[in-house]
Protein backbone atom coordinates (compact mmCIF):
# COMPACT_ATOMS: atom_id res chain seq x y z
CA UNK A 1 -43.24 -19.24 9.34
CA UNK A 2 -41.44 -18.32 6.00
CA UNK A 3 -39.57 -21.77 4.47
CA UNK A 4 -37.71 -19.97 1.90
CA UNK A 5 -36.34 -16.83 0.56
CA UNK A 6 -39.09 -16.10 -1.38
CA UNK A 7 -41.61 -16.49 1.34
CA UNK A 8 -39.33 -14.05 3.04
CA UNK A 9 -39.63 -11.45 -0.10
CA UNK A 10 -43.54 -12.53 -0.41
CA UNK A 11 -44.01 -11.43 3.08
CA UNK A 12 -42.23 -8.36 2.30
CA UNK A 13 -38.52 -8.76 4.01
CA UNK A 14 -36.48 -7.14 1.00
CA UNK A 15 -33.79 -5.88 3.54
CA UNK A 16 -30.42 -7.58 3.61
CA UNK A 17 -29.87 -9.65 6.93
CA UNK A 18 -30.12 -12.86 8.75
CA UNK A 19 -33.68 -14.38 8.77
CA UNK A 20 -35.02 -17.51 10.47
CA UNK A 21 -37.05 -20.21 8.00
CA UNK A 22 -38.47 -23.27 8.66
CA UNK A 23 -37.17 -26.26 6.82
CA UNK A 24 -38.46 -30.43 6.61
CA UNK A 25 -36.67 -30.92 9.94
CA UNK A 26 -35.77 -27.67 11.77
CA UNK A 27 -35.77 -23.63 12.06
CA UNK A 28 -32.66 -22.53 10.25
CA UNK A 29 -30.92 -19.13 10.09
CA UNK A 30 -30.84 -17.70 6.26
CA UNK A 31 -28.16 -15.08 5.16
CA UNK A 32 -30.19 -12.64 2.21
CA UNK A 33 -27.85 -10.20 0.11
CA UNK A 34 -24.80 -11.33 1.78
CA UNK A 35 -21.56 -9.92 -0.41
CA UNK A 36 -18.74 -12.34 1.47
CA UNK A 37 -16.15 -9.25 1.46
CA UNK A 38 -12.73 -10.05 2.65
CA UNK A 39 -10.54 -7.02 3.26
CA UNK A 40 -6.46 -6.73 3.69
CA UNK A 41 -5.66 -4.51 6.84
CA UNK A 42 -3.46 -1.68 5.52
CA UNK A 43 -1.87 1.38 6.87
CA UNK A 44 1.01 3.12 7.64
CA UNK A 45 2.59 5.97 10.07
CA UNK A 46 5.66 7.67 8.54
CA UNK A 47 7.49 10.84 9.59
CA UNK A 48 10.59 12.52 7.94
CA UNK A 49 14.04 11.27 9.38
CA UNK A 50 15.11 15.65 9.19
CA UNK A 51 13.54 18.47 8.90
CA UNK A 52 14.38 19.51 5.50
CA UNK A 53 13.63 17.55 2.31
CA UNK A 54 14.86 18.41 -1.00
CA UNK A 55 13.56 20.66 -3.27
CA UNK A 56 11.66 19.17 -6.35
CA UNK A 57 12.16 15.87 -4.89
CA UNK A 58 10.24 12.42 -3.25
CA UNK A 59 9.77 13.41 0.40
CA UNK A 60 12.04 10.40 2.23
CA UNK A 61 9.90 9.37 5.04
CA UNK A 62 12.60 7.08 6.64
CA UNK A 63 10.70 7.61 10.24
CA UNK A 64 8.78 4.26 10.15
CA UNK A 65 6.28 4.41 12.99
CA UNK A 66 3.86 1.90 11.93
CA UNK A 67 3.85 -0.61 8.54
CA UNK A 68 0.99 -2.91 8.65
CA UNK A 69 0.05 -4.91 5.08
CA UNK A 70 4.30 -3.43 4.69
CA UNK A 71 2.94 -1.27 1.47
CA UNK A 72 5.18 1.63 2.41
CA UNK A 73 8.36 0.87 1.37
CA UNK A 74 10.48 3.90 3.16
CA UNK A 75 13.51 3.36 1.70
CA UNK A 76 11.96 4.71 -1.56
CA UNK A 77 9.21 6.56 -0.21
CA UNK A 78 6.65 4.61 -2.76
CA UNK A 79 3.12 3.14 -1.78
CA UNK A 80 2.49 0.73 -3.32
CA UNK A 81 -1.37 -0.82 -3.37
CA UNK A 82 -1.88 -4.65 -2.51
CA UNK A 83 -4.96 -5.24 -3.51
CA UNK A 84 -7.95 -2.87 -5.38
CA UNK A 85 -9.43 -0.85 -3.30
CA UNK A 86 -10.12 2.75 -1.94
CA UNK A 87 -7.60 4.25 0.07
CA UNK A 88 -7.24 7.28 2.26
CA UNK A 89 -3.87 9.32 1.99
CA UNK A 90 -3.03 12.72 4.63
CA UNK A 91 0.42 14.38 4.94
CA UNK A 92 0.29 17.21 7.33
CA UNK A 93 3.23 19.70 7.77
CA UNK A 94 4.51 23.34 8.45
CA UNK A 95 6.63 25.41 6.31
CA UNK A 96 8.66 27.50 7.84
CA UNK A 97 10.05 30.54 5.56
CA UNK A 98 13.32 32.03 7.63
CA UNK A 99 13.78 35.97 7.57
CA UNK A 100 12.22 38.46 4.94
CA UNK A 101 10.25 37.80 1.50
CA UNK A 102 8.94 40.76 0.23
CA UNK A 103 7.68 38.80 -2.74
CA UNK A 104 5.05 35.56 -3.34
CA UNK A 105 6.53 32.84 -1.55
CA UNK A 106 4.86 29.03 -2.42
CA UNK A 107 4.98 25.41 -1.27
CA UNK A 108 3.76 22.73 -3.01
CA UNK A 109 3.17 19.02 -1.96
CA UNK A 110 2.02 16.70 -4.35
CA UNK A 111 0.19 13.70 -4.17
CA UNK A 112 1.28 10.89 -7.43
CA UNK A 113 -0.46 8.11 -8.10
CA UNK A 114 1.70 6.15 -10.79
CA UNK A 115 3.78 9.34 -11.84
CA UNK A 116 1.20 11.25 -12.53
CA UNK A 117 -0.21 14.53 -9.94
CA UNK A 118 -3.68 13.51 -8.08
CA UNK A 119 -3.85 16.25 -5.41
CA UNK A 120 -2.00 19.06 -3.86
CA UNK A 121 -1.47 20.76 -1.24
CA UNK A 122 -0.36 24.42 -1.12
CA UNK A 123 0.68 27.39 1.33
CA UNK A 124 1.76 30.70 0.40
CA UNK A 125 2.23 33.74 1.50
CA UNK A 126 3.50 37.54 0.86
CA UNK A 127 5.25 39.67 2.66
CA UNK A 128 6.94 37.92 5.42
CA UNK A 129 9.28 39.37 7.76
CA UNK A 130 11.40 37.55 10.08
CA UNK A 131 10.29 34.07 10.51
CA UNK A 132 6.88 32.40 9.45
CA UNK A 133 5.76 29.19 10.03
CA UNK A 134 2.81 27.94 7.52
CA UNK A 135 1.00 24.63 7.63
CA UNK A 136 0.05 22.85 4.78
CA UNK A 137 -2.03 20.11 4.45
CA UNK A 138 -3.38 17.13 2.14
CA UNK A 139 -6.19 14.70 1.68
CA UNK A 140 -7.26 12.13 -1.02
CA UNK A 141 -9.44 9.79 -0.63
CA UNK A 142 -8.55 7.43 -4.04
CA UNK A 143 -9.59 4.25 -5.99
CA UNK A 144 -6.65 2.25 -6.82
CA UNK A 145 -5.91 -0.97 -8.50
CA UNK A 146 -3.63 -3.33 -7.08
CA UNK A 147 0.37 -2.71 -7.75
CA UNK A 148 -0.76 1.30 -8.30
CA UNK A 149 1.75 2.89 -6.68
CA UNK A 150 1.74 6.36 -4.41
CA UNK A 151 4.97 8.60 -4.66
């Protein structure tokens, strides 16, 4: 029986895990490439509080559904990261375009990370007639540093 970690590599265990070695007095459980990672439970659920956000604008998402790490501060619509980390953002919606548009009509959604444009999402379409309903959609999966914030 190994009484060490490097018996345990000598006899060819290179593999991270839990391994039992004998010591003076007793068999003993040893931890190998353990990385003691605490994490910081974060997500949210947010909806808009009407159907109809402003043009050019920070979508309000005053519909609050769930809040937990409370990083999503509704009342400005911001994000904002506790800790560094990666994070996973989706917004999901339909666009509905009311009566005719002969010409290129677009949406845009845009995912900011400190101001600046990460990722978009995008629907458009020609020549509607009456009404249209288009979904548009967003992911980003993103590295951020802690106090980054999401807008």
């Amino acid at each position: 029986m190994p009484t060490s970690c490097d018996d345990l590599r000598t006899l060819g265990n290179v593999m991270s895990g839990f391994y039992n070695i004998k010591s003076s007095t007793k068999v003993a459980t040893q931890v190998i490439g353990n990385a003691d990672v605490k994490s910081t439970a974060v997500y949210f659920y947010v909806k808009l509080a009407n159907d109809e956000p402003a043009d050019l604008k920070k979508i309000p998402f005053e519909d609050v559904k769930l809040n937990v790490g409370n990083s999503m501060d509704a009342t400005s619509g911001t994000f904002t990261a506790p800790v560094n980390g990666t994070y996973f953002f989706s917004y999901t919606g339909a666009i509905v375009y009311f009566g005719d548009h002969p010409d290129l009509v677009s949406y845009v959604v845009s995912l900011l990370v400190n101001e600046e444009i990460v990722a978009e999402g995008v629907t458009d379409e020609t020549g509607i007639q009456n009404t249209q309903y288009n979904p548009v959609h967003l992911e980003a999966t993103l590295n951020l540093n802690k106090g980054d914030t999401i807008g």
